[in-house]
Protein backbone atom coordinates (compact mmCIF):
# COMPACT_ATOMS: atom_id res chain seq x y z
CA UNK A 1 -7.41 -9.95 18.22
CA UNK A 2 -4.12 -8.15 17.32
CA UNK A 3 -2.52 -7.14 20.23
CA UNK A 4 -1.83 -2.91 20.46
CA UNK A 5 1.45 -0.75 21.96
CA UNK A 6 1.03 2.46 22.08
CA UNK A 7 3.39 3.48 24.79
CA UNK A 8 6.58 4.15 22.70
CA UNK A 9 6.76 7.86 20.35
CA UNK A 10 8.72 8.35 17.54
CA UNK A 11 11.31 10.97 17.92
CA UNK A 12 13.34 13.41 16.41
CA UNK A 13 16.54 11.26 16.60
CA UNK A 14 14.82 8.35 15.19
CA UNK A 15 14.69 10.54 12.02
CA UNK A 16 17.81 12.45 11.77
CA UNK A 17 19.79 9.82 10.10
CA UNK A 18 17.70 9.06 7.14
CA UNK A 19 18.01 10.67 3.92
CA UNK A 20 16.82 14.20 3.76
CA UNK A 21 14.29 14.04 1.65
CA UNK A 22 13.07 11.13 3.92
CA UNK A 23 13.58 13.46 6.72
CA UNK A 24 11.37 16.26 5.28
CA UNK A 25 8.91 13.65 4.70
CA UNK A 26 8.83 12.41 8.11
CA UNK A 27 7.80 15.84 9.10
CA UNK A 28 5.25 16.73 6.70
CA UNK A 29 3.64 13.51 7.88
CA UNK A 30 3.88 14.67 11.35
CA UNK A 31 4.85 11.47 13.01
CA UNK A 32 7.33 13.14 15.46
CA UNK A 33 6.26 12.96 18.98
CA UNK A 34 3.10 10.52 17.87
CA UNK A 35 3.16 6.97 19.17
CA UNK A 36 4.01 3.99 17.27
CA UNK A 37 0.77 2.87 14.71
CA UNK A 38 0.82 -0.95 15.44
CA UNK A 39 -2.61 -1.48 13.52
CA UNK A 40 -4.64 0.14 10.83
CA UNK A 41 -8.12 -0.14 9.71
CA UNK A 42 -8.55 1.35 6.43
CA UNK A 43 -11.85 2.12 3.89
CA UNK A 44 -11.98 3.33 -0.04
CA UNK A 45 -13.71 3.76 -2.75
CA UNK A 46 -12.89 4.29 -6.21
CA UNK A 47 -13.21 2.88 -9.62
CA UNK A 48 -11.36 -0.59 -10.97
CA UNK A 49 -10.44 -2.28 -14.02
CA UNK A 50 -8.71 -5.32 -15.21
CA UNK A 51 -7.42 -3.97 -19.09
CA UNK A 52 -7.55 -0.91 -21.21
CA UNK A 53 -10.13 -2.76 -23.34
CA UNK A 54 -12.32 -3.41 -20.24
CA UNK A 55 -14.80 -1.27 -18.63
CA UNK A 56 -14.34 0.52 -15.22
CA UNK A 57 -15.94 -0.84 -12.28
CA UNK A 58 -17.33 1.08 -8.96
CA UNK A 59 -15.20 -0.41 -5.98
CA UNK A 60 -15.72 -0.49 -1.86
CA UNK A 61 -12.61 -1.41 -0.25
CA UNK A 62 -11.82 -2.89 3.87
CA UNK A 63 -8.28 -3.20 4.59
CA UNK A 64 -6.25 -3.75 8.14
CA UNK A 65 -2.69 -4.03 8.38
CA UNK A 66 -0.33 -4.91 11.16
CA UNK A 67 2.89 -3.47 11.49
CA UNK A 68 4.49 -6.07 13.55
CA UNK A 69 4.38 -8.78 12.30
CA UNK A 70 3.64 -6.83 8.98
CA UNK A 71 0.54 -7.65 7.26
CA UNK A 72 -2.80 -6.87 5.38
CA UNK A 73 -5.86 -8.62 4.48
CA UNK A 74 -7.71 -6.44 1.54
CA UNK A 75 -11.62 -7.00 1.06
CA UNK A 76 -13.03 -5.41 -1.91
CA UNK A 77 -16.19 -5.65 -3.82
CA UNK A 78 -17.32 -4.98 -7.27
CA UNK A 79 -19.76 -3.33 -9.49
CA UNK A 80 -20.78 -4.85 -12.86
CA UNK A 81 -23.39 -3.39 -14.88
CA UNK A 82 -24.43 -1.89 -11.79
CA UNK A 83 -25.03 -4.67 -9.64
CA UNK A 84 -22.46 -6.06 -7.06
CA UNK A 85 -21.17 -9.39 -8.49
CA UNK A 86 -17.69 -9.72 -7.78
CA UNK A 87 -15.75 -9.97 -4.84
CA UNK A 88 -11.62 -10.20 -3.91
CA UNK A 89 -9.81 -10.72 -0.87
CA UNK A 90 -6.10 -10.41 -0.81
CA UNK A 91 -3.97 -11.56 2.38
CA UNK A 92 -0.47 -10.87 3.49
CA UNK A 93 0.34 -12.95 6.14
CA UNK A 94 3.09 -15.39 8.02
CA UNK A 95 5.55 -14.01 5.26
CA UNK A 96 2.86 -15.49 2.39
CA UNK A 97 0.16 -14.07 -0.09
CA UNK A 98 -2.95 -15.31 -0.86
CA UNK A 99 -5.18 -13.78 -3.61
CA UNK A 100 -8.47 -14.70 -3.97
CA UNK A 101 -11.62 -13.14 -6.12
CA UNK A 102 -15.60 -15.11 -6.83
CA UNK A 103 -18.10 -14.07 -9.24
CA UNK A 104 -21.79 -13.81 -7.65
CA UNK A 105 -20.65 -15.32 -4.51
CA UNK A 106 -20.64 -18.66 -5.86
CA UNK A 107 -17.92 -18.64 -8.81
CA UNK A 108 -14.15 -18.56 -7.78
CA UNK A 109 -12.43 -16.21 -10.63
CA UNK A 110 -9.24 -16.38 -9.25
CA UNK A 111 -6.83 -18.20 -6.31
CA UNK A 112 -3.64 -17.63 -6.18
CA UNK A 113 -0.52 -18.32 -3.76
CA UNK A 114 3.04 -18.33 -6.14
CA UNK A 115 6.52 -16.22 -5.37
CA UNK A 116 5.32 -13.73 -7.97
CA UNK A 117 2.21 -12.69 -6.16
CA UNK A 118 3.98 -12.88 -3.03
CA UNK A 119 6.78 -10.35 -4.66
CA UNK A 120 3.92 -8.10 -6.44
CA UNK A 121 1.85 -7.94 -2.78
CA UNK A 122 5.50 -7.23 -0.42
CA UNK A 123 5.41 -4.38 -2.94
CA UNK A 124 2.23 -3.44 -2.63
CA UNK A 125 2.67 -3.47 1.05
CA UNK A 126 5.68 -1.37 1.17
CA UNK A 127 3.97 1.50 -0.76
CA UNK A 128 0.91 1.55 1.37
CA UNK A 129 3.79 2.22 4.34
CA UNK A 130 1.98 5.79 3.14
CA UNK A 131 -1.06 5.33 5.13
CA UNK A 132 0.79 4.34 8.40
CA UNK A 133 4.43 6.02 7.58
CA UNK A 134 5.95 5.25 11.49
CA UNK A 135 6.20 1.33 9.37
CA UNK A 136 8.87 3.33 7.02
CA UNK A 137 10.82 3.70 10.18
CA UNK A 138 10.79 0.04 11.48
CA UNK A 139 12.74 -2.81 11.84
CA UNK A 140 12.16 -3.95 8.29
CA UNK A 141 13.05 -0.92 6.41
CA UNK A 142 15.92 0.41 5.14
CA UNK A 143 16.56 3.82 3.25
CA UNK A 144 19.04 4.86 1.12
CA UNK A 145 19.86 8.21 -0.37
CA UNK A 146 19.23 8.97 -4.29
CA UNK A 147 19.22 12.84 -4.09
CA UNK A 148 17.09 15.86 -2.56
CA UNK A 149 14.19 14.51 -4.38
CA UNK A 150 14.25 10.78 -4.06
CA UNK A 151 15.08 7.85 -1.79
CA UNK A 152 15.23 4.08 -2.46
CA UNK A 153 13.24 2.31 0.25
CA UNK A 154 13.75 -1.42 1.11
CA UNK A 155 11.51 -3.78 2.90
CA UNK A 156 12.95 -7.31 4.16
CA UNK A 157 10.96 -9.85 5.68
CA UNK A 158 10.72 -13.96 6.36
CA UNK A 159 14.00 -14.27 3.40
CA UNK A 160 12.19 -11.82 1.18
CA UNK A 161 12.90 -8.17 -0.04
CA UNK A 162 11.60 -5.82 -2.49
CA UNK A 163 12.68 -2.36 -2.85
CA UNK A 164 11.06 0.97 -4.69
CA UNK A 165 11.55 4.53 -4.96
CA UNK A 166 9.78 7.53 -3.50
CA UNK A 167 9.53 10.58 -4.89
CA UNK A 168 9.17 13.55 -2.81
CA UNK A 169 8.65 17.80 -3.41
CA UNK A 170 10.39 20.49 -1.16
CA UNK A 171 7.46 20.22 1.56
CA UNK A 172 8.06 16.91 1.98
CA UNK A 173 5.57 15.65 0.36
CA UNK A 174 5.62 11.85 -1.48
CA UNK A 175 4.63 12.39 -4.72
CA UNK A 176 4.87 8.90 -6.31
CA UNK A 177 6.31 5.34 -5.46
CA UNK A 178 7.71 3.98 -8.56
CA UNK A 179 8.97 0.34 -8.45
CA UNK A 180 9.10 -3.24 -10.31
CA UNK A 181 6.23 -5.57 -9.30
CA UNK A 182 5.00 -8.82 -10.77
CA UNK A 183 1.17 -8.67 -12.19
CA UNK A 184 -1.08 -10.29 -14.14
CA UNK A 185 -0.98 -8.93 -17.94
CA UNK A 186 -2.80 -10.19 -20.62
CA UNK A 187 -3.17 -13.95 -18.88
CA UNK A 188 0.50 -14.27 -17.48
CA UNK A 189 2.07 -12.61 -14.62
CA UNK A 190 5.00 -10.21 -15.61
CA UNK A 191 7.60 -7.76 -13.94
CA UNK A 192 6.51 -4.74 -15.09
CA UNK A 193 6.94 -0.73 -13.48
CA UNK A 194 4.36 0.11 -11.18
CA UNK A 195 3.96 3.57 -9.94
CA UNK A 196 1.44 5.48 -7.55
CA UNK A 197 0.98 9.18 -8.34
CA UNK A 198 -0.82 10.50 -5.22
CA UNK A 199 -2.90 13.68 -6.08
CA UNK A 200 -4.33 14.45 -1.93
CA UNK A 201 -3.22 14.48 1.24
CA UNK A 202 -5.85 14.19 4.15
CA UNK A 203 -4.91 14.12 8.26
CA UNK A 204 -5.91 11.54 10.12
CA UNK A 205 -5.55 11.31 13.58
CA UNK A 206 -2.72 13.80 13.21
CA UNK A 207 -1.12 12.02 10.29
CA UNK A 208 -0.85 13.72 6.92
CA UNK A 209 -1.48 10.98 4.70
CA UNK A 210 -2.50 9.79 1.16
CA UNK A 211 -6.31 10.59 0.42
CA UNK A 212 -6.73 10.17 -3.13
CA UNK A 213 -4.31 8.61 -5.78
CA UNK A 214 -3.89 6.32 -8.40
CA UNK A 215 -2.24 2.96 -9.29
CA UNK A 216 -0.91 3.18 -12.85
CA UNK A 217 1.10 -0.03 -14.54
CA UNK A 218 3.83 1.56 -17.11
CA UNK A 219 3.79 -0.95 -19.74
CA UNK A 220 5.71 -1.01 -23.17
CA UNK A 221 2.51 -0.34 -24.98
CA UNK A 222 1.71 3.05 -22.86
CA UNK A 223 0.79 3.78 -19.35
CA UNK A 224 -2.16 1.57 -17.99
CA UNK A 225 -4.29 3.63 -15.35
CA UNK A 226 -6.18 0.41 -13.40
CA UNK A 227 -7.16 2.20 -10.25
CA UNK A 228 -7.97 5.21 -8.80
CA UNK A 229 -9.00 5.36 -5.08
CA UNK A 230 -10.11 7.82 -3.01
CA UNK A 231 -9.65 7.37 1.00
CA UNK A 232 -12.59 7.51 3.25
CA UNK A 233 -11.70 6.57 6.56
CA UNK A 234 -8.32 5.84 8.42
CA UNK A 235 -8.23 4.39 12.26
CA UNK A 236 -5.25 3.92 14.12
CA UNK A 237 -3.88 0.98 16.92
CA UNK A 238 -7.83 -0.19 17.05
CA UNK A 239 -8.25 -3.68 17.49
CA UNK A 240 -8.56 -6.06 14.81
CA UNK A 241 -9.09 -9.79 14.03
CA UNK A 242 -6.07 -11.85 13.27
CA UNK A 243 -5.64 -13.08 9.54
C-alpha cells in the first residue's frame, strides 16, 4: 500500500510567490489551510472515441495517483455496440509509461512503452494536477508568469519535463490547459496541441475541482473532440495499492 502524510497544511506563504493568476487559483481551489493530498482515488464516466470517422463509445473510468513519487495507473472500460468489449490500462510509474488496451478480454489492441507515450502521459499527468491541485505546488513544479490570465506550468521528473499553459478567469478559476503532447493520429504518434476546456467545478472534500470537461486534440484539419468526462467520485490520502 502507498504510504499517507497528512500532517503538513499548505499555507498562505506557500502561495504568495507564484504568479497571480496562480495565486487566485490556489484560492478558488481552497487548498489553504488543507493538508497535503498524498493519494487520490478517482471515478468517471463519459463517452470515448478513437477518430472523427469513428463512433462514440460509453466509458467507466478507475484512476489513483500518487503525488510523491508522482504517479497514476488509469483503468477504463469500453462500450461497443452496447456490450463491454474493450478494456485499457495506462500506468505512470518509476519515471515510465506503459499503455495497454485488449479486445474481449482475450485480444491485446494495443502495448505500448516509447519516449513519446512517456512525453504524451507526463502531460497528461500534469493537467490532471486539477483534481489534486496541492501537486501544482510541489517539488516538481515550477510556474512562471504569462499575464493576469495565464501561467506556464512545468513538471520535471526522473530527467524528464513537459510544460503547458493554464488558463484562468478573474475568480480564479482554470478554464483550459493547453499544451503540446505526442498521440496517436491516424496510425503514427505525432506532437500535436492538446487542450482541456473544463465546463464544472464540483467540491470534494473541500477542494473545488474539475467535474466535467473535455479533452479536445487541435489538429490542422479542425478541432478533434475525443473525450468528454464527467467526474463521479474523488477520495483523498486513502490507501491504495502500489503500481
Amino acid at each position: 500500500m502507498q504510504a499517507i502524510k497528512t500532517t503538513n497544511k499548505v499555507t498562505d506563504e506557500m502561495i504568495s510567490g507564484l504568479p497571480a493568476p496562480v495565486q487566485r487559483y490556489m484560492n478558488y481551489t481552497g487548498v489553504v489551510g488543507k493538508p497535503w493530498i498524498n493519494t487520490v482515488s478517482l471515478k468517471y464516466t463519459g463517452q470515448f472515441r478513437l477518430g472523427a470517422d469513428k463512433p462514440w463509445m460509453p466509458m467507466r473510468v478507475d484512476q489513483v495517483y500518487r503525488i510523491n513519487p508522482p504517479g497514476f495507473q488509469w483503468k477504463a472500460n469500453f462500450k461497443m455496440f452496447g456490450l463491454p468489449l474493450m478494456s485499457a490500462l495506462d500506468t505512470y510509474s518509476d519515471g515510465e509509461a506503459h499503455m495497454f488496451g485488449k479486445l474481449a478480454g482475450l485480444f491485446t489492441v494495443f502495448d505500448a512503452r516509447d519516449d513519446k507515450l512517456l512525453q504524451g502521459t507526463m502531460v497528461r499527468y500534469l493537467q490532471e494536477m486539477m483534481w489534486f491541485p496541492t501537486a501544482y505546488l510541489g517539488e516538481h513544479v515550477r510556474w512562471e508568469s504569462v499575464d493576469d490570465h495565464a501561467a506556464d506550468v512545468t513538471f520535471a521528473y526522473s530527467g524528464n519535463q513537459v510544460t503547458g499553459r493554464i488558463y484562468f478567469d478573474d475568480e480564479g478559476r482554470a478554464l483550459s490547459f493547453i499544451a503540446e503532447r505526442y498521440g496517436e493520429h491516424n496510425g503514427t504518434y505525432k506532437l500535436e496541441n492538446w487542450a482541456t476546456p473544463i465546463t464544472e467545478y464540483k467540491i470534494y472534500d473541500g477542494f473545488c475541482v474539475p467535474g466535467v470537461g473535455w479533452g479536445v486534440w487541435q489538429l490542422p484539419e479542425g478541432d478533434l473532440t475525443y473525450i468528454k468526462l464527467r467526474v463521479t467520485n474523488i477520495t483523498y490520502n486513502v490507501p491504495i495499492n502500489d503500481f
